[in-house]
N, C-alpha and C. Protein backbone atom coordinates (compact mmCIF):
# COMPACT_ATOMS: atom_id res chain seq x y z
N UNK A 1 101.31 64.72 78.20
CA UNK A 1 100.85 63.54 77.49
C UNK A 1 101.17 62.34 78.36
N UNK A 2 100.11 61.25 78.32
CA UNK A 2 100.21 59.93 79.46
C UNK A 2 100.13 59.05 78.70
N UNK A 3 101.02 57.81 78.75
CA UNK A 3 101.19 56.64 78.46
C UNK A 3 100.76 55.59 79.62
N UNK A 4 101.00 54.42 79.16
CA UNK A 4 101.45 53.29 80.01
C UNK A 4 102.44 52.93 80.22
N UNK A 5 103.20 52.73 80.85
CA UNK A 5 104.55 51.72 81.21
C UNK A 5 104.25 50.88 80.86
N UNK A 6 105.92 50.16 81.19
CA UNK A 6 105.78 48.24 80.53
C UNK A 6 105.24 47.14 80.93
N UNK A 7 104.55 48.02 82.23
CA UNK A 7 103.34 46.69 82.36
C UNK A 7 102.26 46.42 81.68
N UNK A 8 101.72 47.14 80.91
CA UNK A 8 100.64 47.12 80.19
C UNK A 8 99.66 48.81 79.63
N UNK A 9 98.91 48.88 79.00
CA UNK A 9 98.26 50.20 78.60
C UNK A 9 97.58 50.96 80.02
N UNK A 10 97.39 52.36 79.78
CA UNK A 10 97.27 53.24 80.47
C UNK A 10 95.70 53.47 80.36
N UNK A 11 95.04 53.09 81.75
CA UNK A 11 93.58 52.84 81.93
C UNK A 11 93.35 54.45 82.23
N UNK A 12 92.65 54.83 81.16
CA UNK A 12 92.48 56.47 81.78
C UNK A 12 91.29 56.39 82.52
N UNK A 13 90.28 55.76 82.69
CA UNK A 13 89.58 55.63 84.14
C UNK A 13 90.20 56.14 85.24
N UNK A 14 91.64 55.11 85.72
CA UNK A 14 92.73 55.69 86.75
C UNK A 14 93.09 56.58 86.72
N UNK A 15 92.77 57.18 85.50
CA UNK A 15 94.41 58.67 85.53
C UNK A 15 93.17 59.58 85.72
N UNK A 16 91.77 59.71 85.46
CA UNK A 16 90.81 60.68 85.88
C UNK A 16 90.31 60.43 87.64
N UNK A 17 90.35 59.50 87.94
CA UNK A 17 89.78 59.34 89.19
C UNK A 17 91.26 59.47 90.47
N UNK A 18 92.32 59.20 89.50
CA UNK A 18 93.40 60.26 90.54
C UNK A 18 93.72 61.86 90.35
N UNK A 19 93.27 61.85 89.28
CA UNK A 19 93.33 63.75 89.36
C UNK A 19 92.19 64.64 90.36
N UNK A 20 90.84 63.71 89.95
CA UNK A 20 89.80 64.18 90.59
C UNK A 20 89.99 63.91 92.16
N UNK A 21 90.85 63.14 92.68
CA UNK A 21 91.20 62.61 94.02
C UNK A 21 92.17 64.02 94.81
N UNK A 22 93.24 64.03 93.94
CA UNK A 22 94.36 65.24 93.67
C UNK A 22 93.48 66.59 93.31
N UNK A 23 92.16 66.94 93.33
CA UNK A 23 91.49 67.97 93.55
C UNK A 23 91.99 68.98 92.47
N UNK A 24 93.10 68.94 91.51
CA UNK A 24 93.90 69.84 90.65
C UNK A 24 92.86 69.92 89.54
N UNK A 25 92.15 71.21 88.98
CA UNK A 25 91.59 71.30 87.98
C UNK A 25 92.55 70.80 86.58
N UNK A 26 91.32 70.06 85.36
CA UNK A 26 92.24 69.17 84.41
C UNK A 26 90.91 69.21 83.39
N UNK A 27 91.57 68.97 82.10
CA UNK A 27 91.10 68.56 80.61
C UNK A 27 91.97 67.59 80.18
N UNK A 28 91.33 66.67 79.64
CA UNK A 28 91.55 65.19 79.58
C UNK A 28 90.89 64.91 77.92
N UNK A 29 91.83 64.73 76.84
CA UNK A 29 91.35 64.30 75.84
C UNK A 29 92.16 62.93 75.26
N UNK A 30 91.60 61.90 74.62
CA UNK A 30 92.35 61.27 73.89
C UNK A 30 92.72 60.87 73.16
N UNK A 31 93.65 60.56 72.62
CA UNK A 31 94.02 60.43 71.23
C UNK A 31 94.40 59.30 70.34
N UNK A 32 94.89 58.66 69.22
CA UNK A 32 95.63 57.54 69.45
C UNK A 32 96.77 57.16 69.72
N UNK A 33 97.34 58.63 69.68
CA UNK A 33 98.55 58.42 70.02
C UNK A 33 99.16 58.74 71.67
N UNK A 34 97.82 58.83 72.33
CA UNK A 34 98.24 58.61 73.83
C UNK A 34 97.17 59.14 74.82
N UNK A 35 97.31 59.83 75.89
CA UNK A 35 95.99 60.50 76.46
C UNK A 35 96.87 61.79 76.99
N UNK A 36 95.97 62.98 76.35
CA UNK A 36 96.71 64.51 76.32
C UNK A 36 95.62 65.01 77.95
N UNK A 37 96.39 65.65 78.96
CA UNK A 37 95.79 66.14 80.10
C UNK A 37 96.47 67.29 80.23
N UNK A 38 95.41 68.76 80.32
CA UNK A 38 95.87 70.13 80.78
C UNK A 38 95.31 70.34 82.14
N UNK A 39 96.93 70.65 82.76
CA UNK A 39 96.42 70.82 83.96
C UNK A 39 97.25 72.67 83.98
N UNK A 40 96.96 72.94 85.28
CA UNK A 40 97.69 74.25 85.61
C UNK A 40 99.37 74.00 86.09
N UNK A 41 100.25 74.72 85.76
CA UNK A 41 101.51 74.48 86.03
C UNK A 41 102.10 74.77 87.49
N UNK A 42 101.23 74.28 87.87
CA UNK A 42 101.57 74.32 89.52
C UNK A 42 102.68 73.20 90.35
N UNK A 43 102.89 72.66 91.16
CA UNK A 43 103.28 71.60 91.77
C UNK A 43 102.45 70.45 91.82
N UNK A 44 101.20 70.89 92.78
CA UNK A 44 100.25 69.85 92.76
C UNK A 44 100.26 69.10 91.68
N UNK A 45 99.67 69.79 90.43
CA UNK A 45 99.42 69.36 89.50
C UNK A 45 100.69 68.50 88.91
N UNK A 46 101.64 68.73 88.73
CA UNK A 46 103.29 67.65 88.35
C UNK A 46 102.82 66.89 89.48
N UNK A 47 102.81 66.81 90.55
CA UNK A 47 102.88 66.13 92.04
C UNK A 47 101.99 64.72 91.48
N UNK A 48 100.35 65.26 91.01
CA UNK A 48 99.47 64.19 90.76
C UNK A 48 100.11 63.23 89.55
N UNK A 49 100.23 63.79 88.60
CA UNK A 49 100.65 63.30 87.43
C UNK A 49 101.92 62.27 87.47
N UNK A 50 103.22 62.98 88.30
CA UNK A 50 104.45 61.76 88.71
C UNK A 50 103.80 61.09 89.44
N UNK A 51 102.42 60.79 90.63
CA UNK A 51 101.91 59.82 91.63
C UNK A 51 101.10 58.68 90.67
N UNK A 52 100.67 59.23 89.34
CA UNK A 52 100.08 58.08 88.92
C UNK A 52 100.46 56.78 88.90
N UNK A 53 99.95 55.53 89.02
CA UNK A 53 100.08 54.29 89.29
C UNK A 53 100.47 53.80 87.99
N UNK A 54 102.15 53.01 87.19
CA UNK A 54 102.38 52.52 85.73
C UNK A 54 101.40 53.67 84.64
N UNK A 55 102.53 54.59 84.72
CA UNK A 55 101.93 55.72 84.27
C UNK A 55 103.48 56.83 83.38
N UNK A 56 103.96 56.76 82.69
CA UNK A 56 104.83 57.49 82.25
C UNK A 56 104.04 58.81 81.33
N UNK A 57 104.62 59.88 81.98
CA UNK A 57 104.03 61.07 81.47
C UNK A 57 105.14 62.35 80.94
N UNK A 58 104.86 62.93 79.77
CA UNK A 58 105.98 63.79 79.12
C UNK A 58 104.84 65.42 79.40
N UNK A 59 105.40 66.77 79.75
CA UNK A 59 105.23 67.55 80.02
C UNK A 59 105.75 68.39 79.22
N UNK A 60 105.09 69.42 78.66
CA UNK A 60 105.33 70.21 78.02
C UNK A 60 105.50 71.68 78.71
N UNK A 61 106.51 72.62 78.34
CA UNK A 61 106.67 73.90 78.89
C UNK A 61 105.32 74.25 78.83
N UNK A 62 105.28 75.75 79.94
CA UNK A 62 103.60 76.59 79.96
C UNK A 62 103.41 77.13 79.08
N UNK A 63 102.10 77.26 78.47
CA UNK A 63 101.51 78.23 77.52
C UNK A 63 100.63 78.74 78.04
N UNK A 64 100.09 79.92 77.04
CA UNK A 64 98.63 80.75 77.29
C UNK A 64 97.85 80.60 76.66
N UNK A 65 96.41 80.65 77.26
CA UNK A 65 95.56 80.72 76.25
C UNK A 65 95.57 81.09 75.55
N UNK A 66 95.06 80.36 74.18
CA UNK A 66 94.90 81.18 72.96
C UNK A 66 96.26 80.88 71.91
N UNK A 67 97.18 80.36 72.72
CA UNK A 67 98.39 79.96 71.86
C UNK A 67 97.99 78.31 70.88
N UNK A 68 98.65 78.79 69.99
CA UNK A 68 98.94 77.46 69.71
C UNK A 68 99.05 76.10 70.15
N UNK A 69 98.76 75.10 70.00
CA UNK A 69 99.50 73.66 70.77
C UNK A 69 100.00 72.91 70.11
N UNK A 70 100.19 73.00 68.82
CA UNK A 70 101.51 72.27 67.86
C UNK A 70 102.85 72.37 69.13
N UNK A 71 103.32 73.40 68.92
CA UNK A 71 104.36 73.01 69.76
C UNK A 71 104.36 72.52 71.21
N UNK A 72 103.36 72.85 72.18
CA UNK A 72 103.31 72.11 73.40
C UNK A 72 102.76 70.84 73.08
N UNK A 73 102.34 70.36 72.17
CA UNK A 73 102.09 68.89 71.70
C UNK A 73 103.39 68.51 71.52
N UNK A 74 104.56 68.74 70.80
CA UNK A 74 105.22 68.23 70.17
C UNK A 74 106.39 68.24 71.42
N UNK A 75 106.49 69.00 72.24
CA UNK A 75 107.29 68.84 73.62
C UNK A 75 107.01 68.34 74.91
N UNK A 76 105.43 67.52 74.62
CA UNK A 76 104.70 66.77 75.59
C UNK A 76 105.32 65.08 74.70
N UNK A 77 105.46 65.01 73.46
CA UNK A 77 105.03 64.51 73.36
C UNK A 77 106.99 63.64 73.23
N UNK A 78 107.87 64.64 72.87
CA UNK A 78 109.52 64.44 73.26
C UNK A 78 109.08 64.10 74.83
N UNK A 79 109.30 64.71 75.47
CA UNK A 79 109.44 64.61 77.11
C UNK A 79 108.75 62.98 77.15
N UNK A 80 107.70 62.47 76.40
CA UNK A 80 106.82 61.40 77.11
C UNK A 80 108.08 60.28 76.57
N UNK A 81 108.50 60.42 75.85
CA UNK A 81 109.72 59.81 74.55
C UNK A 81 110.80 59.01 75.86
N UNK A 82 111.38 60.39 76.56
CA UNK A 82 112.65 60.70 77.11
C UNK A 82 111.82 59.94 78.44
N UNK A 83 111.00 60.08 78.84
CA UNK A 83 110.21 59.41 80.52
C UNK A 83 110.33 57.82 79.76
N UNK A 84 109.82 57.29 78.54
CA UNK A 84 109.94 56.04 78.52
C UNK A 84 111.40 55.24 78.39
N UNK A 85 112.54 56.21 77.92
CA UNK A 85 113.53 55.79 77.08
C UNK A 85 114.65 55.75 78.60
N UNK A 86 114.05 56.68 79.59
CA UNK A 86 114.88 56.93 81.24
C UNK A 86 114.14 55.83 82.19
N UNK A 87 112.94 55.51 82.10
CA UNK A 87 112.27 54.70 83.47
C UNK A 87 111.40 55.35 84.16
N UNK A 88 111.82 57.12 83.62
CA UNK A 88 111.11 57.98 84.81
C UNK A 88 109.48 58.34 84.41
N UNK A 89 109.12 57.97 85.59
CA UNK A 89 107.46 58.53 85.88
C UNK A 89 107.48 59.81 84.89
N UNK A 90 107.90 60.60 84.99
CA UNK A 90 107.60 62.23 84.49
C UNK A 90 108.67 62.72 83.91
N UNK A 91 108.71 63.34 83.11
CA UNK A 91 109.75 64.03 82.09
C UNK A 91 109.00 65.56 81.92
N UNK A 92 109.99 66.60 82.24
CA UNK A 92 109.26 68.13 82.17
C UNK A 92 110.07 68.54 80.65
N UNK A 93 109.31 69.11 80.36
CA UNK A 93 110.09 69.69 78.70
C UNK A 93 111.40 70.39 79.16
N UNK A 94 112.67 70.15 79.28
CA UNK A 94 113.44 71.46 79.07
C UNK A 94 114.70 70.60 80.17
N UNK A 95 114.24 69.33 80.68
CA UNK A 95 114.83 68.19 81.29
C UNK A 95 115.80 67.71 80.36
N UNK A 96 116.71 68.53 79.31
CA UNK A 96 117.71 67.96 78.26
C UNK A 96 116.52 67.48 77.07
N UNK A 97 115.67 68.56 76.39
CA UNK A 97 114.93 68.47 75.59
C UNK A 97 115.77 67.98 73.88
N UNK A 98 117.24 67.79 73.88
CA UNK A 98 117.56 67.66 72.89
C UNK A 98 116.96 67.15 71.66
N UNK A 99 116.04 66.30 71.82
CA UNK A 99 115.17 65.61 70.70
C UNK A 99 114.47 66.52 70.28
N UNK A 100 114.63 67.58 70.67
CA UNK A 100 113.58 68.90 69.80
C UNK A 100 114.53 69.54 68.51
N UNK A 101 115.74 69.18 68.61
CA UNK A 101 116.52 69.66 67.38
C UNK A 101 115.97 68.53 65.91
N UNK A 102 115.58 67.15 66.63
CA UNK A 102 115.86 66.39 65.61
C UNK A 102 114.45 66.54 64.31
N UNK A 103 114.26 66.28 63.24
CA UNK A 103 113.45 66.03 62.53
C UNK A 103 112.06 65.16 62.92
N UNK A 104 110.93 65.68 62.71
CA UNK A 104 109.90 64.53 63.09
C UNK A 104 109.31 63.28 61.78
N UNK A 105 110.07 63.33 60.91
CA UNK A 105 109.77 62.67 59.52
C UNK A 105 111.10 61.31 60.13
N UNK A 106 110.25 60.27 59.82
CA UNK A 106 110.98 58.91 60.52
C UNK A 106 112.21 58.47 59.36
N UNK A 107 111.96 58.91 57.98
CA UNK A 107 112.79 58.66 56.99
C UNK A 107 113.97 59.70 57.24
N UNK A 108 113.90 60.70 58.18
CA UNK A 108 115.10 61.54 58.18
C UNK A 108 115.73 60.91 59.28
N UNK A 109 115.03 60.64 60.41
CA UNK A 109 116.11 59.82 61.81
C UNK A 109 116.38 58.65 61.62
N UNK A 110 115.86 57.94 60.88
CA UNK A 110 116.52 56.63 60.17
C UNK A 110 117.63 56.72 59.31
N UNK A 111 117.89 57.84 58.53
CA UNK A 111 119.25 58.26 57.52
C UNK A 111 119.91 58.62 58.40
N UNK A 112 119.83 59.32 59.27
CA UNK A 112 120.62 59.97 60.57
C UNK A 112 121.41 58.65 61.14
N UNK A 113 120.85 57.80 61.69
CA UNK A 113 120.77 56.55 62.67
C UNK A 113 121.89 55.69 61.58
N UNK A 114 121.44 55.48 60.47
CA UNK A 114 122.18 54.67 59.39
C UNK A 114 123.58 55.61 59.14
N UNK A 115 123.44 56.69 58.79
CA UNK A 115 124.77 57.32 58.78
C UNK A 115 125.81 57.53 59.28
N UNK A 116 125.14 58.08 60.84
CA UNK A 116 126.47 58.15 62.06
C UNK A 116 126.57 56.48 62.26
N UNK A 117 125.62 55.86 63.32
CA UNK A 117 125.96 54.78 63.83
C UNK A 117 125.64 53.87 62.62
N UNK A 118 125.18 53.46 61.57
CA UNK A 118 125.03 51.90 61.29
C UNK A 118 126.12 51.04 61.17
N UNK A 119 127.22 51.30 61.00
CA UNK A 119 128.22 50.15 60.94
C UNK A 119 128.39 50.09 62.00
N UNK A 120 128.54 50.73 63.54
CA UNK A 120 128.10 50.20 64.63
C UNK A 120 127.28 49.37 65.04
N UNK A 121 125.81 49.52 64.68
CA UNK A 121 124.57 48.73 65.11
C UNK A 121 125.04 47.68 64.32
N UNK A 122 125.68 47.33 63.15
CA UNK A 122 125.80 46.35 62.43
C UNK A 122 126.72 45.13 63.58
N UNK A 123 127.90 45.72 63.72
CA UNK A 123 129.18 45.09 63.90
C UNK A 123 128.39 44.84 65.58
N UNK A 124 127.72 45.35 66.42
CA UNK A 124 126.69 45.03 67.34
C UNK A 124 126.17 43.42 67.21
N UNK A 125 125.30 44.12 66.15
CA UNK A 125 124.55 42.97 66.06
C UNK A 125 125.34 41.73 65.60
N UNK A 126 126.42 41.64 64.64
CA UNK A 126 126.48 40.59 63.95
C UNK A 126 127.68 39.81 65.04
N UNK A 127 128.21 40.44 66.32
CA UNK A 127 129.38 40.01 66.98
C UNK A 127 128.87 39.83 68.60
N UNK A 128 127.20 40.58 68.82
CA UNK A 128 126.32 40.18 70.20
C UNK A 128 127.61 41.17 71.02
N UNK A 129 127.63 42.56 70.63
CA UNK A 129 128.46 43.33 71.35
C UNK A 129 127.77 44.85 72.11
N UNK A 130 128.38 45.32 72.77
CA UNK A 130 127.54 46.36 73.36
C UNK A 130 127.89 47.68 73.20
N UNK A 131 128.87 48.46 71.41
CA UNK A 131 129.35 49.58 71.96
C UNK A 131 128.61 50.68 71.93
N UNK A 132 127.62 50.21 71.31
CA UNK A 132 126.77 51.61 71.10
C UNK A 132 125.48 51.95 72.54
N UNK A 133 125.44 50.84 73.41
CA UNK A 133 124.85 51.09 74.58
C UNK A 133 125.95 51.23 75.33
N UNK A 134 127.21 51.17 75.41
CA UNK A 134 128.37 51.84 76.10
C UNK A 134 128.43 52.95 75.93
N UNK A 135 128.53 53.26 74.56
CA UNK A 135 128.59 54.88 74.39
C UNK A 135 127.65 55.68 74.53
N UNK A 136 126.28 55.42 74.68
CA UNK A 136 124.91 56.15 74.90
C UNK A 136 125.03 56.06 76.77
N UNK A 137 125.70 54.80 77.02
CA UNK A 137 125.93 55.01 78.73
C UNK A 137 126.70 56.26 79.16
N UNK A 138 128.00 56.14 78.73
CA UNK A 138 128.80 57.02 78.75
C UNK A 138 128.61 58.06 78.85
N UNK A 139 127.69 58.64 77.51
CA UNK A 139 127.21 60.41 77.46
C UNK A 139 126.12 60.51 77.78
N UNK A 140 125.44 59.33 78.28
CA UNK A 140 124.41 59.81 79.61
C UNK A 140 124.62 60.45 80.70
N UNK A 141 126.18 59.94 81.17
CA UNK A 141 126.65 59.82 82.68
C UNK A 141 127.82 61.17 82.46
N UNK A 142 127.24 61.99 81.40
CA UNK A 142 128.10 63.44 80.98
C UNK A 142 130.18 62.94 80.91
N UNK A 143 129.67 61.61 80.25
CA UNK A 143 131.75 61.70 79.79
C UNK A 143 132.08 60.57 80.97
N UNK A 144 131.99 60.62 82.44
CA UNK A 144 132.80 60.10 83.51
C UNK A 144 132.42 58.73 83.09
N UNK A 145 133.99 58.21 83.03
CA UNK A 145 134.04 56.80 82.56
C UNK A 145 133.83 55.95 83.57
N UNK A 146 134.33 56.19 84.86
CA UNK A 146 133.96 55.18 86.00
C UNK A 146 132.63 54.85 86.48
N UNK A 147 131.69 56.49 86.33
CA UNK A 147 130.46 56.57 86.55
C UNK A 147 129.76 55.15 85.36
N UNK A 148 130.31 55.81 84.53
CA UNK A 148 129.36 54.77 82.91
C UNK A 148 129.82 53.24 83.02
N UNK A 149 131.01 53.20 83.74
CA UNK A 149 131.57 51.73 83.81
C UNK A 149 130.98 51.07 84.97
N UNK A 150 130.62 51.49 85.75
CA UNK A 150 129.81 51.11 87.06
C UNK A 150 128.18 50.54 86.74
N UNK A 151 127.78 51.44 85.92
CA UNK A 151 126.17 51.47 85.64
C UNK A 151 126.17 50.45 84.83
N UNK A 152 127.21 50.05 83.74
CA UNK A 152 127.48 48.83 82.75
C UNK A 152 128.24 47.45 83.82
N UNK A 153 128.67 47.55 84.54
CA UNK A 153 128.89 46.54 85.36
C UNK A 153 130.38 46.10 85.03
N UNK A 154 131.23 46.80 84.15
CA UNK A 154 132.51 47.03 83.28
C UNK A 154 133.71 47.10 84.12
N UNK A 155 134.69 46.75 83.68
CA UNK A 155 135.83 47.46 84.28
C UNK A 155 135.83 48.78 83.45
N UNK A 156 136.34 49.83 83.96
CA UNK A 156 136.73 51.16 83.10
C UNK A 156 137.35 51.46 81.83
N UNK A 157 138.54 50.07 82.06
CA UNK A 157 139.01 49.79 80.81
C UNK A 157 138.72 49.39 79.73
N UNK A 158 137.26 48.64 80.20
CA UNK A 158 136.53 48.03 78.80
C UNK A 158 136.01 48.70 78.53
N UNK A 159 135.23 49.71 78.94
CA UNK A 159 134.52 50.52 78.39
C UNK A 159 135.98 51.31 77.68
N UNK A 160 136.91 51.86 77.97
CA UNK A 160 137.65 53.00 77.29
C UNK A 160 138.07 51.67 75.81
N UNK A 161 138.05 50.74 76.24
CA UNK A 161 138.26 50.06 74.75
C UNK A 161 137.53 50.25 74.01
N UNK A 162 136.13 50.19 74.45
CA UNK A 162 134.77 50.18 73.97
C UNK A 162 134.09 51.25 73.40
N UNK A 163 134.55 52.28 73.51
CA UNK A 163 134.77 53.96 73.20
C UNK A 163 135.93 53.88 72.13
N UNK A 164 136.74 53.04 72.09
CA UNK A 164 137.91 53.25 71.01
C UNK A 164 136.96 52.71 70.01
N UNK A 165 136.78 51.55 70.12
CA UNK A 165 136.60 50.81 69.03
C UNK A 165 135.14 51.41 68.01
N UNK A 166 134.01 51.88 69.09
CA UNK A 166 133.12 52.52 68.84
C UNK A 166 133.68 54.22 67.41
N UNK A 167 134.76 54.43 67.75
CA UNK A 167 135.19 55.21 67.05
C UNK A 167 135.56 55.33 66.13
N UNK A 168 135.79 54.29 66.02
CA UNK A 168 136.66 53.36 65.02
C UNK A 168 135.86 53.22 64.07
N UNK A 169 135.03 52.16 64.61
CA UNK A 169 133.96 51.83 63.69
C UNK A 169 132.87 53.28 62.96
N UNK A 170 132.47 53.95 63.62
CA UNK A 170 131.66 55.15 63.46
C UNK A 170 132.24 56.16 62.88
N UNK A 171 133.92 56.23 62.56
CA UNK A 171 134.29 57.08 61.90
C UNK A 171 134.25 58.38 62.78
N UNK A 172 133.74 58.22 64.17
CA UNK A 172 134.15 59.52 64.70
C UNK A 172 134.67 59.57 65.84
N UNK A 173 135.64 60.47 65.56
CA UNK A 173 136.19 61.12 66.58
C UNK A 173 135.19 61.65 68.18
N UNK A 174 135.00 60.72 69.11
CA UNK A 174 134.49 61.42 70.15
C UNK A 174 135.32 62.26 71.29
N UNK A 175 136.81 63.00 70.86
CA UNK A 175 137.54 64.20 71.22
C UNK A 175 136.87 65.49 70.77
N UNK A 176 135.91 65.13 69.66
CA UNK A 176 135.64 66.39 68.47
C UNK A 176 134.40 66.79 69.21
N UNK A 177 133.90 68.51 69.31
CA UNK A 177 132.94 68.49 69.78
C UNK A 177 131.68 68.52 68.82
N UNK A 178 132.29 68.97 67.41
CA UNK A 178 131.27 68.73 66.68
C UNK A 178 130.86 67.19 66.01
N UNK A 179 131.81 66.08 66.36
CA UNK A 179 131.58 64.42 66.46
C UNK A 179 130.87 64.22 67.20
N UNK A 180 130.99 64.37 68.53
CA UNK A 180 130.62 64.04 69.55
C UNK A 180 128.82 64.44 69.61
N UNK A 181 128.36 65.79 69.23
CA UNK A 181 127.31 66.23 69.09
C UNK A 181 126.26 65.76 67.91
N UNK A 182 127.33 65.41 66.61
CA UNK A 182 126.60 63.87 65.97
C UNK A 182 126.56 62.70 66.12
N UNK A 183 126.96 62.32 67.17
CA UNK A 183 127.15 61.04 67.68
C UNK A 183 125.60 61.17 68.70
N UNK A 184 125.83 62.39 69.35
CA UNK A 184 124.88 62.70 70.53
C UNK A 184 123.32 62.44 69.87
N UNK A 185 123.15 63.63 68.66
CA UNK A 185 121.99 63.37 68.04
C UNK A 185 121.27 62.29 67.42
N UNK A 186 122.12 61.32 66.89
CA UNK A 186 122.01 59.60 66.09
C UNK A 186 121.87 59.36 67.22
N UNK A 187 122.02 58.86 68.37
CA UNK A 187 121.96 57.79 69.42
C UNK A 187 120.29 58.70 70.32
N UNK A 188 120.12 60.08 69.66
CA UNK A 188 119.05 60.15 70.64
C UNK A 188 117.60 60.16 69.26
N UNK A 189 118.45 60.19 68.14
CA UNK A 189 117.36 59.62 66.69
C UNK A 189 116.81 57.85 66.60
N UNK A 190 118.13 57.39 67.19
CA UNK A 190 117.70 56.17 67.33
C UNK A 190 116.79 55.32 68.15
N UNK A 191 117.08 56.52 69.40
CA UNK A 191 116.09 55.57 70.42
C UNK A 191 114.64 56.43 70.13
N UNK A 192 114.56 58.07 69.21
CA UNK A 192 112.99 58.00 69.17
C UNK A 192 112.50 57.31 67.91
N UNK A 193 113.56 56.31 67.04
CA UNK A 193 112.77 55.73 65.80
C UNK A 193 112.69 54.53 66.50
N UNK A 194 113.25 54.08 67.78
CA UNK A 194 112.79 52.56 68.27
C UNK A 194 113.32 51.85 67.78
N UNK A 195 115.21 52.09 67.53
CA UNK A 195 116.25 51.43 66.99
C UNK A 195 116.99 51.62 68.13
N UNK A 196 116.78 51.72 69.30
CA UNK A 196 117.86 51.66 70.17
C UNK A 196 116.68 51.66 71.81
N UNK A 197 117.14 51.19 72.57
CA UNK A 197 116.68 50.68 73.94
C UNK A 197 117.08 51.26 74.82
């Protein structure tokens, strides 16, 4: 599935006249909710698709004919999620597909989002603070605090404050692995309900 980046919408004129350039056989339909392209799971074919010009694209694992496409829709359509929510050109399904655990009903990742984090996003918003993009830094950068404190521009220490307090507030324990894994899922509910950046 192909989007546009944040420069503006995705001219599928371009995205057909670089495939046809890229010589990779393709089916090209569109939708409103984006422009769906089957290509063969080759290299080339990823190769053309990451070369497109302001072009973010989510990839779904291979299927066979004759299968279904509910689900390679629905893991084209996570992956395109995770390419906008990273920066990256291309997202392949299975690239830390975690958003496939979550619910696709927006009233369930919004209770999610409100449950674990909202007195976070609250105490955020109402104090112009950053712990909940500290802590989504953090367990981006798999735990290493210097790594996450670097990418935030932080001393280490603020961030480990910033992780306390985040805990504090959220009621969870991020020592716990089953905290930590609801913490993991709310912060990746939030950014696909477009409550988090």
């Amino acid at each position: 599935m192909l989007d546009g980046d944040e420069d503006g919408p995705l001219d599928d004129a371009v995205v057909v006249q670089a495939l046809d350039e890229a010589a990779v056989p393709y089916l090209v339909l569109r939708r409103h909710e984006g422009l769906y392209v089957l290509l063969a799971d080759s290299p080339p074919a990823l190769d053309s698709l990451a070369a497109l010009p302001r072009t973010r694209a989510g990839v779904s694992r291979p299927f066979t004919p004759g299968d279904t496409l509910g689900v390679p829709r629905r893991e084209a359509c996570l992956a395109l999620t995770r390419a906008r929510a990273s920066g990256k050109p291309l997202v392949l399904c299975g690239d830390d597909m975690t958003d496939r655990w979550l619910h696709e009903d927006p009233f369930v990742l919004h209770g999610l989002v409100d449950h674990v984090l909202g007195a976070v996003l609250r105490y955020d918003t109402e104090h112009d603070s950053t712990l909940v993009l500290s802590t989504l830094t953090w367990l981006e950068r798999d735990r290493c605090t210097e790594e996450a404190a670097r990418a935030l521009h932080i001393h280490p220490n603020t961030l480990l404050y910033r992780l306390r307090r985040f805990a504090e507030l959220s009621g969870r324990n991020l020592s716990s692995t089953a905290n930590l894994t609801e913490v993991w899922l709310a912060l990746r509910a939030a950014r696909m309900s477009g409550r988090l950046r």
